[in-house]
N, C-alpha and C. Protein backbone atom coordinates (compact mmCIF):
# COMPACT_ATOMS: atom_id res chain seq x y z
N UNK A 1 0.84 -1.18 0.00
CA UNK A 1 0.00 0.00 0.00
C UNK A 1 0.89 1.25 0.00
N UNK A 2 0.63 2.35 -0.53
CA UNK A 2 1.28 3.40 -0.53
C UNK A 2 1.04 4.55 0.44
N UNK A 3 1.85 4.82 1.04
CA UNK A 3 1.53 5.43 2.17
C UNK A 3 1.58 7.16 1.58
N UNK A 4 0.73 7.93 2.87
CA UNK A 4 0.81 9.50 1.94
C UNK A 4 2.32 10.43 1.99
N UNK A 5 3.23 9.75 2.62
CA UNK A 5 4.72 10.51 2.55
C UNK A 5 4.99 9.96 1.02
N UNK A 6 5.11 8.52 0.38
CA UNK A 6 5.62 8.38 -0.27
C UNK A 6 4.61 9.56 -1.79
N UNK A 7 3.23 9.45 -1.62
CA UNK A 7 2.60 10.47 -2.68
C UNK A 7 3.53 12.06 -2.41
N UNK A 8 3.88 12.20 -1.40
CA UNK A 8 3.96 13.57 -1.28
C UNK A 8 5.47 13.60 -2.02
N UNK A 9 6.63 12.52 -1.50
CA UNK A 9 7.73 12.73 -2.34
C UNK A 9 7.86 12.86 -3.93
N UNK A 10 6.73 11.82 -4.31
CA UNK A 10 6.39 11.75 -5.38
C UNK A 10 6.03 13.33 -6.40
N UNK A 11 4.82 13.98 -5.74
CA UNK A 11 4.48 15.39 -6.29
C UNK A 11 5.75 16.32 -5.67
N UNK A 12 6.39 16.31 -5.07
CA UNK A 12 7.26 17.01 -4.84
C UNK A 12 8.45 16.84 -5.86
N UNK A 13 8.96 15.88 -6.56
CA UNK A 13 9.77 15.21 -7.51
C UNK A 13 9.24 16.05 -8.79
N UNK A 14 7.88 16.12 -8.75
CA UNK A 14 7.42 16.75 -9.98
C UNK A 14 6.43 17.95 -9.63
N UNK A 15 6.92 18.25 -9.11
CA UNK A 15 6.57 19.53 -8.87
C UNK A 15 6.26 20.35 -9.99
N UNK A 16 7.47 20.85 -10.94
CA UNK A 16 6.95 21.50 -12.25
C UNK A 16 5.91 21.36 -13.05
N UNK A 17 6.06 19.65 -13.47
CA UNK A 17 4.83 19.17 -14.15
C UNK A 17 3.24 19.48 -13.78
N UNK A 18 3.44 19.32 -12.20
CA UNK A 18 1.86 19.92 -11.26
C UNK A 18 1.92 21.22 -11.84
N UNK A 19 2.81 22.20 -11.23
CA UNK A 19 2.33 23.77 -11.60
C UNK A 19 1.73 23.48 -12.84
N UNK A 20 2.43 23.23 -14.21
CA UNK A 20 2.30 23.04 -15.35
C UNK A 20 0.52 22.90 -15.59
N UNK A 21 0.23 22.17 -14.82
CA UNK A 21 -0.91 20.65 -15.16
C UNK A 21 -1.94 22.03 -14.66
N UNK A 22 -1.42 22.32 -13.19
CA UNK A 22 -1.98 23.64 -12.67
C UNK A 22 -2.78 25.04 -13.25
N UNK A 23 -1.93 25.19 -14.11
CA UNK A 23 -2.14 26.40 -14.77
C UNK A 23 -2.73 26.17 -15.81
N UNK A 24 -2.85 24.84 -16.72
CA UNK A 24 -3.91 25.06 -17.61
C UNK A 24 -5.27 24.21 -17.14
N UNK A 25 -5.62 23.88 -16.45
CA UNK A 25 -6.78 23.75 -15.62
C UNK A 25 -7.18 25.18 -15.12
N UNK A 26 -6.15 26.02 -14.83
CA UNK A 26 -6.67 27.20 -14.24
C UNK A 26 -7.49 28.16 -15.71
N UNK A 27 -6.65 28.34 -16.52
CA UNK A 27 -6.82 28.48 -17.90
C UNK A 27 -8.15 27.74 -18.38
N UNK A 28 -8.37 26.45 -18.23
CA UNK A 28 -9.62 26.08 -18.48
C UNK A 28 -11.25 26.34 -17.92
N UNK A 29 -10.54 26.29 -16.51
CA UNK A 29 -11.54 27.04 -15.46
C UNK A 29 -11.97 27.93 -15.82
N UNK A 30 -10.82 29.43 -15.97
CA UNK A 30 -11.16 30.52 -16.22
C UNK A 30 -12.18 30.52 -17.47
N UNK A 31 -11.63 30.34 -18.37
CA UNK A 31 -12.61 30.68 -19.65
C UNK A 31 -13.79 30.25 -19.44
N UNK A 32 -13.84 29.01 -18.80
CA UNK A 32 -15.48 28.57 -18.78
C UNK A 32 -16.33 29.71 -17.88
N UNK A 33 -15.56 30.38 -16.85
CA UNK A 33 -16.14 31.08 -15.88
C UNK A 33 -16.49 32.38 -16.86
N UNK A 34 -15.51 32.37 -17.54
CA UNK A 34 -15.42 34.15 -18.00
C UNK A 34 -16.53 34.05 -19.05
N UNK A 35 -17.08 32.87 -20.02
CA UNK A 35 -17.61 33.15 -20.78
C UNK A 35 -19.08 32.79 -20.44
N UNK A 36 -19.42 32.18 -18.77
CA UNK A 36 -20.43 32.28 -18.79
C UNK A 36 -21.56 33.31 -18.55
N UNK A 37 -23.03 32.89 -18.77
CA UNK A 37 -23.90 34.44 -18.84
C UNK A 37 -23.60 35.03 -17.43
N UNK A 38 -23.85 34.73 -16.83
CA UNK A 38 -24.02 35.20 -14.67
C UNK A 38 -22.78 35.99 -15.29
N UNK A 39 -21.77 35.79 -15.18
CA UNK A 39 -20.15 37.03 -15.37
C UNK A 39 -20.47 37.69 -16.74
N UNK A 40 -21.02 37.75 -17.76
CA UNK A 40 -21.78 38.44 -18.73
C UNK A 40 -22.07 39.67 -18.64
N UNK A 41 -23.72 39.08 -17.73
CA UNK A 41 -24.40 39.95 -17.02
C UNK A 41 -23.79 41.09 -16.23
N UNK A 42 -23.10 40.61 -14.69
CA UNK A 42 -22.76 40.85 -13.74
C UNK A 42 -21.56 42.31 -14.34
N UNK A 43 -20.30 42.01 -15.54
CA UNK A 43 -20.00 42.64 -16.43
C UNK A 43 -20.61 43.93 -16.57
N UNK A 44 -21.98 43.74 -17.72
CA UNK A 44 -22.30 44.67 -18.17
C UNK A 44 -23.06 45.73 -17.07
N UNK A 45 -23.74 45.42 -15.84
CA UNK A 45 -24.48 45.88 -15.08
C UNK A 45 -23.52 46.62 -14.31
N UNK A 46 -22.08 46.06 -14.40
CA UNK A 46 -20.75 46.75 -13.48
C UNK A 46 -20.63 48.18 -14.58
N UNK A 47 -21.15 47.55 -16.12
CA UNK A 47 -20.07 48.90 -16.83
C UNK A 47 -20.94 49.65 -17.30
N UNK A 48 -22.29 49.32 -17.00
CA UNK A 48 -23.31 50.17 -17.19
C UNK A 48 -23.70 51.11 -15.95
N UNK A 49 -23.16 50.85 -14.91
CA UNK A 49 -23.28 51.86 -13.46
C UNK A 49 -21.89 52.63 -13.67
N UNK A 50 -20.68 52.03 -13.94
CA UNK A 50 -19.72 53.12 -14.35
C UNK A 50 -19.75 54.50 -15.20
N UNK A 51 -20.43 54.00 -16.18
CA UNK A 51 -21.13 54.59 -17.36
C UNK A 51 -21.97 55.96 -16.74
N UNK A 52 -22.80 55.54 -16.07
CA UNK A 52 -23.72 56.21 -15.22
C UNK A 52 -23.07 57.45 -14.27
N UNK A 53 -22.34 56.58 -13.69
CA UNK A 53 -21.52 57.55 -12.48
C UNK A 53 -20.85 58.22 -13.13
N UNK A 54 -20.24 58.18 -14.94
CA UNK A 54 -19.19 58.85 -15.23
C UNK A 54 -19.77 60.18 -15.72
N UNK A 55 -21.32 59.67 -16.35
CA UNK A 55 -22.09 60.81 -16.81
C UNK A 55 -22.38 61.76 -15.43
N UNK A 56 -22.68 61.43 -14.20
CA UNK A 56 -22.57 62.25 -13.11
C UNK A 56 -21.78 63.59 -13.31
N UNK A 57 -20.85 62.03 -13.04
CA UNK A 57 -19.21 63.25 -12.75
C UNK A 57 -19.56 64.39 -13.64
N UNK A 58 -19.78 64.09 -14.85
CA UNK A 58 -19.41 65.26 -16.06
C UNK A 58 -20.46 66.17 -15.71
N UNK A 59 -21.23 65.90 -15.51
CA UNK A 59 -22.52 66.96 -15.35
C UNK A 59 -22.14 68.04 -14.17
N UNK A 60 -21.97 67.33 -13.17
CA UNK A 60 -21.76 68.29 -12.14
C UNK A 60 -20.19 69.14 -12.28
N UNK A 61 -19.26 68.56 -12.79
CA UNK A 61 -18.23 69.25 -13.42
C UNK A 61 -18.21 70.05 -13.76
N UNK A 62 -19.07 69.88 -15.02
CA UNK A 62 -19.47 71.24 -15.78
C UNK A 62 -20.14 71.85 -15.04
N UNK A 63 -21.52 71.91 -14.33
CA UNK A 63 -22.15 73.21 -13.00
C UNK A 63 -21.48 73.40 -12.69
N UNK A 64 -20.28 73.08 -11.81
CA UNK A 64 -19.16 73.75 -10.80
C UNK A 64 -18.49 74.99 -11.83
N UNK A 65 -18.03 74.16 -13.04
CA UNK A 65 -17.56 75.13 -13.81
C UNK A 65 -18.33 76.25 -14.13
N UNK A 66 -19.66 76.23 -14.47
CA UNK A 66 -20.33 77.12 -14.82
C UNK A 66 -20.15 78.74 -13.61
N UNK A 67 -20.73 78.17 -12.79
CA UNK A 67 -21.03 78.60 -11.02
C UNK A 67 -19.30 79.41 -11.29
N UNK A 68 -18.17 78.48 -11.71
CA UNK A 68 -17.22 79.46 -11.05
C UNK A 68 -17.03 80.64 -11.84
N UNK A 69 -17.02 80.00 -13.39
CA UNK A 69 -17.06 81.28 -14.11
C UNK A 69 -17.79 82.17 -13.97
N UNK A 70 -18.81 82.32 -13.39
CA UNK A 70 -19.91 83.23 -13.13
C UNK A 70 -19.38 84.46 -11.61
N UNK A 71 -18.81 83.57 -10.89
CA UNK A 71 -17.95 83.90 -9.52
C UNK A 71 -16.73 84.94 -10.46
N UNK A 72 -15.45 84.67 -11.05
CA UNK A 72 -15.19 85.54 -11.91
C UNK A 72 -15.52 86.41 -12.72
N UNK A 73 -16.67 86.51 -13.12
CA UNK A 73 -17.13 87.60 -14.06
C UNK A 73 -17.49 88.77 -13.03
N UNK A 74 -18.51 87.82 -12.14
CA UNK A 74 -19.06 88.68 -10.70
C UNK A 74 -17.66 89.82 -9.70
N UNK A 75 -16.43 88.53 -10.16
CA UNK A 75 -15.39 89.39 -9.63
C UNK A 75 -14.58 90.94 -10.17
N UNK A 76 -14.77 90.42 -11.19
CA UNK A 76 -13.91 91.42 -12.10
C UNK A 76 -15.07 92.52 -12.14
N UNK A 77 -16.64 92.45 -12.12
CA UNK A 77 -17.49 93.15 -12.36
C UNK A 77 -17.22 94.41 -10.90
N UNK A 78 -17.31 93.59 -10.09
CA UNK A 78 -17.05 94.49 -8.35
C UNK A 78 -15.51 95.41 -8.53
N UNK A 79 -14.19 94.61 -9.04
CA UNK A 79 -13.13 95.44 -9.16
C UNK A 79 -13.28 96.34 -9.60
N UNK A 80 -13.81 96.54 -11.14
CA UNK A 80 -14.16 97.52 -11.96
C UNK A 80 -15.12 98.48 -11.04
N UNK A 81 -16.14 98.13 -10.77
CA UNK A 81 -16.51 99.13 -9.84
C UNK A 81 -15.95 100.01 -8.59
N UNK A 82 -14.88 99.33 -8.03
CA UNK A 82 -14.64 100.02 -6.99
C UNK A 82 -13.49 100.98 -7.81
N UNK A 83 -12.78 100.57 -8.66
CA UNK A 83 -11.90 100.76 -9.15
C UNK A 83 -12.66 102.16 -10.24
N UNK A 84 -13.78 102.61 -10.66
CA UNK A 84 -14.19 103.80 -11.13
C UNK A 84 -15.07 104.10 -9.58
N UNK A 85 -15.46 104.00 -8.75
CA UNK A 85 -15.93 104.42 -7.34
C UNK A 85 -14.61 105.58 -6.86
N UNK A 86 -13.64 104.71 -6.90
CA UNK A 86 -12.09 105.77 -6.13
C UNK A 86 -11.74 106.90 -6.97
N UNK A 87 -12.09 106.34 -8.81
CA UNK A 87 -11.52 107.38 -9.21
C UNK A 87 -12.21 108.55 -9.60
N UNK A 88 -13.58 108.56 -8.64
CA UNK A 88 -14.88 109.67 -8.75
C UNK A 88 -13.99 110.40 -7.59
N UNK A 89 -13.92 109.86 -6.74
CA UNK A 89 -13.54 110.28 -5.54
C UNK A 89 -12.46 111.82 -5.33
């Protein structure tokens, strides 16, 4: 009978060949996982809320931008005023 030290010397002897054997099982795994619908789905519903959030971002981007340029115009509008205010003076 074979005892489990002698299996273990054994995979340890071949060690490479396991990784080897390893990695395309992992490779096989994967694809089956990646191409099924559930990770499909799960996918598109991830890049369709990205999508979403990115249109956010931009929107409010642009208001901020709007709002500030408006803060500058408002600024330069007050300089100019004080700035013919002094020179009534």
């Amino acid at each position: 009978m074979v005892t489990r030290n002698e299996i273990l010397k054994k995979c340890v002897e071949h060690k490479h060949a396991l990784i080897f054997a390893a990695g395309i099982a992992t490779a096989i795994v994967g694809k089956k996982v990646l191409e099924s619908k559930t990770v499909k789905d799960a996918a598109t519903q991830g890049m369709a809320s990205v999508m979403a959030v990115r249109k956010d971002a931009e929107e409010t981007f642009q208001d901020m931008r709007e709002n500030a340029e408006e803060i500058v115009i408002d600024a330069h509008e007050e300089n100019k005023k004080e700035i013919y205010v002094e020179a009534k003076e």
